[in-house]
N, C-alpha and C. Protein backbone atom coordinates (compact mmCIF):
# COMPACT_ATOMS: atom_id res chain seq x y z
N UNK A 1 -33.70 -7.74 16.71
CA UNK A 1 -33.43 -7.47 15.31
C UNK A 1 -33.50 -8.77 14.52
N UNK A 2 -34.17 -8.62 13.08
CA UNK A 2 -34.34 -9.76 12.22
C UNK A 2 -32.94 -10.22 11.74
N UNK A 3 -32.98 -11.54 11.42
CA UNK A 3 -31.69 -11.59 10.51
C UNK A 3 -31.26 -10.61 9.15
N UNK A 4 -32.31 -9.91 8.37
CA UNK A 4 -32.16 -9.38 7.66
C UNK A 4 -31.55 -7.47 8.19
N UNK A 5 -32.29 -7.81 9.04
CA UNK A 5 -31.50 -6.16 9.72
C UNK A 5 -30.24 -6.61 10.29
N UNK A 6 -29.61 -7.37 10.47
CA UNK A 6 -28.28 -7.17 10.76
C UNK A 6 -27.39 -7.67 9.82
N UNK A 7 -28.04 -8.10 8.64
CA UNK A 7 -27.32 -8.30 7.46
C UNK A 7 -27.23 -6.84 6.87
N UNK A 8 -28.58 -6.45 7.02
CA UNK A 8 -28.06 -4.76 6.28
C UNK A 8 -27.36 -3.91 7.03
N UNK A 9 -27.66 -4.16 8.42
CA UNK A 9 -26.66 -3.04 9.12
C UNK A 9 -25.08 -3.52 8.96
N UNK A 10 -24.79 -4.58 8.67
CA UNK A 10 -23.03 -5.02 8.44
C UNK A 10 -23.15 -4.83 7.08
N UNK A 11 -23.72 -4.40 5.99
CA UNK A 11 -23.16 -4.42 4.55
C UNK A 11 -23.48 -2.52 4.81
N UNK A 12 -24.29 -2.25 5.58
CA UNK A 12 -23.98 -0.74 5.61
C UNK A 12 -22.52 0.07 6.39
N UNK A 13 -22.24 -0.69 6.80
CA UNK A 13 -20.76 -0.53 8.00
C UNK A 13 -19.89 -0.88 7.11
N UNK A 14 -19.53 -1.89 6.17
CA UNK A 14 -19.16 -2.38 5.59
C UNK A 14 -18.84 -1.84 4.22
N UNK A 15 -19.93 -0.33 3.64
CA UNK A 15 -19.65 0.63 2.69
C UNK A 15 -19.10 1.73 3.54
N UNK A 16 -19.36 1.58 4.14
CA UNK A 16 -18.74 3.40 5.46
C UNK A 16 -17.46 3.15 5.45
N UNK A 17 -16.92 1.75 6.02
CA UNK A 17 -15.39 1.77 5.58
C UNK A 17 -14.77 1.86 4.36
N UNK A 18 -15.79 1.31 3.52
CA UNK A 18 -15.15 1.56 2.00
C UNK A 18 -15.17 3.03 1.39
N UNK A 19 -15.74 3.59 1.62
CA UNK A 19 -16.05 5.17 1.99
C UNK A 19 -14.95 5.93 2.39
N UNK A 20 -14.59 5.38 3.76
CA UNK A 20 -14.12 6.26 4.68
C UNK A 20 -12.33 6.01 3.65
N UNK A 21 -12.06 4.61 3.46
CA UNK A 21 -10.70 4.45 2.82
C UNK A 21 -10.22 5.17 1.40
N UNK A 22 -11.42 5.10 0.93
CA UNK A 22 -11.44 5.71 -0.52
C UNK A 22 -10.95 7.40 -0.02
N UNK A 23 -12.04 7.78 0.27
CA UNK A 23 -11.71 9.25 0.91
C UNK A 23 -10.43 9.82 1.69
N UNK A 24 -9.72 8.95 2.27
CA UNK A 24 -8.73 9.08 2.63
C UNK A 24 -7.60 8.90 1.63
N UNK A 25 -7.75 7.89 0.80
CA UNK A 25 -6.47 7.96 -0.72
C UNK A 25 -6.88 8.93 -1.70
N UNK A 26 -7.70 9.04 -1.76
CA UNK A 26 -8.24 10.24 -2.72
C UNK A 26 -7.64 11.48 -1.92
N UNK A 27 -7.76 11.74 -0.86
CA UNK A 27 -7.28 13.73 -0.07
C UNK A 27 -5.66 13.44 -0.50
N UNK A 28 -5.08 12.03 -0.19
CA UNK A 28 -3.69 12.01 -0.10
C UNK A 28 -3.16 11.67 -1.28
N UNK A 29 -3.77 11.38 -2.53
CA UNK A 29 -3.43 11.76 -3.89
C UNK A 29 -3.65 13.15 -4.62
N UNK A 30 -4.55 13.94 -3.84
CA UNK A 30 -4.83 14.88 -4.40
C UNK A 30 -3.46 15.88 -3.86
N UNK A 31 -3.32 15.54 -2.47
CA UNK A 31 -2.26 16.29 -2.02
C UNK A 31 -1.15 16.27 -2.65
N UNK A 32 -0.46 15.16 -3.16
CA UNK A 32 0.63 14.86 -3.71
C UNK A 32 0.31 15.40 -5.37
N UNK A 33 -0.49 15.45 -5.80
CA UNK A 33 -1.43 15.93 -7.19
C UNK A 33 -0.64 17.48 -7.14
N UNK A 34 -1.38 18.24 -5.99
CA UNK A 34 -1.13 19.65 -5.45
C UNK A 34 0.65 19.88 -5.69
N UNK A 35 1.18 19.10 -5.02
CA UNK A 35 2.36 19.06 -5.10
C UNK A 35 3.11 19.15 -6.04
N UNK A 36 2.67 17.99 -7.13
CA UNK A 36 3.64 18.02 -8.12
C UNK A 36 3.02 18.96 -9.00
N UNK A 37 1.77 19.92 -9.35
CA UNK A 37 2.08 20.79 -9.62
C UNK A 37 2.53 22.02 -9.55
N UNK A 38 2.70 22.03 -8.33
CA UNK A 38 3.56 23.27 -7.93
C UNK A 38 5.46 23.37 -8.26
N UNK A 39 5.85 22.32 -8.00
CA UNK A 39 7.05 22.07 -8.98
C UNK A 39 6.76 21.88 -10.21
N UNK A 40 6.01 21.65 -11.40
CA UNK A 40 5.92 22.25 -12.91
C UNK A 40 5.87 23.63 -13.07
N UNK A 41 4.79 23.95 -12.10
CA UNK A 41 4.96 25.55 -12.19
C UNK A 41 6.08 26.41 -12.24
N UNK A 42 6.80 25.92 -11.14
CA UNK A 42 8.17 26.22 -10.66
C UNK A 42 9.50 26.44 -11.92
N UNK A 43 9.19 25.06 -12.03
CA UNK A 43 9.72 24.14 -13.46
C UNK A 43 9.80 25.24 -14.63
N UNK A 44 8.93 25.39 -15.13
CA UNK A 44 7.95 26.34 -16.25
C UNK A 44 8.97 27.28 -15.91
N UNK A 45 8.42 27.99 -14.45
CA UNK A 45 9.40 29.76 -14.65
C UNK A 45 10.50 29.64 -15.03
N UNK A 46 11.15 28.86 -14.59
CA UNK A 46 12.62 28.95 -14.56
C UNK A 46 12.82 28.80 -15.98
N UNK A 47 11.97 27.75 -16.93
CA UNK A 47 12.27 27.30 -18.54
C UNK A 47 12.23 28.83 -19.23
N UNK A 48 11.19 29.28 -18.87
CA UNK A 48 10.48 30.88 -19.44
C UNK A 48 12.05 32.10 -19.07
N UNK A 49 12.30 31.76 -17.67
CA UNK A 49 13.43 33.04 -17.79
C UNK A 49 14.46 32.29 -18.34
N UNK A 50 15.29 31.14 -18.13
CA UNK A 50 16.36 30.67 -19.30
C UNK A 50 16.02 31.32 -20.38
N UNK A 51 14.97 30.87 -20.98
CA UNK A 51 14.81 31.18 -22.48
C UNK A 51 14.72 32.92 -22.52
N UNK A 52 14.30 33.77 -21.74
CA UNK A 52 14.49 35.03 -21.96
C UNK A 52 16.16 35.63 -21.44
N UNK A 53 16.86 35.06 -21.16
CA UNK A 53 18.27 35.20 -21.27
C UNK A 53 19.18 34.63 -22.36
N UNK A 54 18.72 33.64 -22.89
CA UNK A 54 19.27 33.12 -24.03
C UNK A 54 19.04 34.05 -25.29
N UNK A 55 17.73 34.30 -24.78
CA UNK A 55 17.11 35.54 -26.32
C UNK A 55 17.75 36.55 -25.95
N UNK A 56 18.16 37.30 -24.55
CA UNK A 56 18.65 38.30 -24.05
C UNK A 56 20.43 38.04 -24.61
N UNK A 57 20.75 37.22 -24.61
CA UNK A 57 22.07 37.06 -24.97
C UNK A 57 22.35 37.13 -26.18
N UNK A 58 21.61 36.44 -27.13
CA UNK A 58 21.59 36.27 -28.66
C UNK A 58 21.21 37.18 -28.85
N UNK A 59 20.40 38.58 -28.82
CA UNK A 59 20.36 39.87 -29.09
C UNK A 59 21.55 41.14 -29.12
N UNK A 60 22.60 40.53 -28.15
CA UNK A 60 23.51 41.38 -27.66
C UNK A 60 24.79 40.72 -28.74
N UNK A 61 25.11 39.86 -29.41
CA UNK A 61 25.89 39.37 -29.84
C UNK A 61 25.14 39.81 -31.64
């Protein structure tokens, strides 16, 4: 192999890890992404039925 082929084969190895790391913080931000919207969601219902008991209450009075 030329010097130039093993310069490209280490700057190609050399994006595969940068690749491979990226891809791995990216699944495990997205996961945590996933996450915290599922507690807003959560969040939300609970704001939505408060507020339909408060209206439920202030109707009855």
């Amino acid at each position: 192999m030329s010097k130039f082929e093993i310069i490209s084969a280490l700057v190609s190895l050399i994006a595969i890890v940068i690749s491979s790391v990226s891809l791995v913080r990216t699944r495990k931000l997205a996961k945590e992404q996933l996450e915290l919207e599922r507690v807003t969601a959560k969040l939300s219902q609970l704001q939505i039925e408060n507020l339909a008991e408060e209206k439920a209450n202030k109707n009855k009075l």
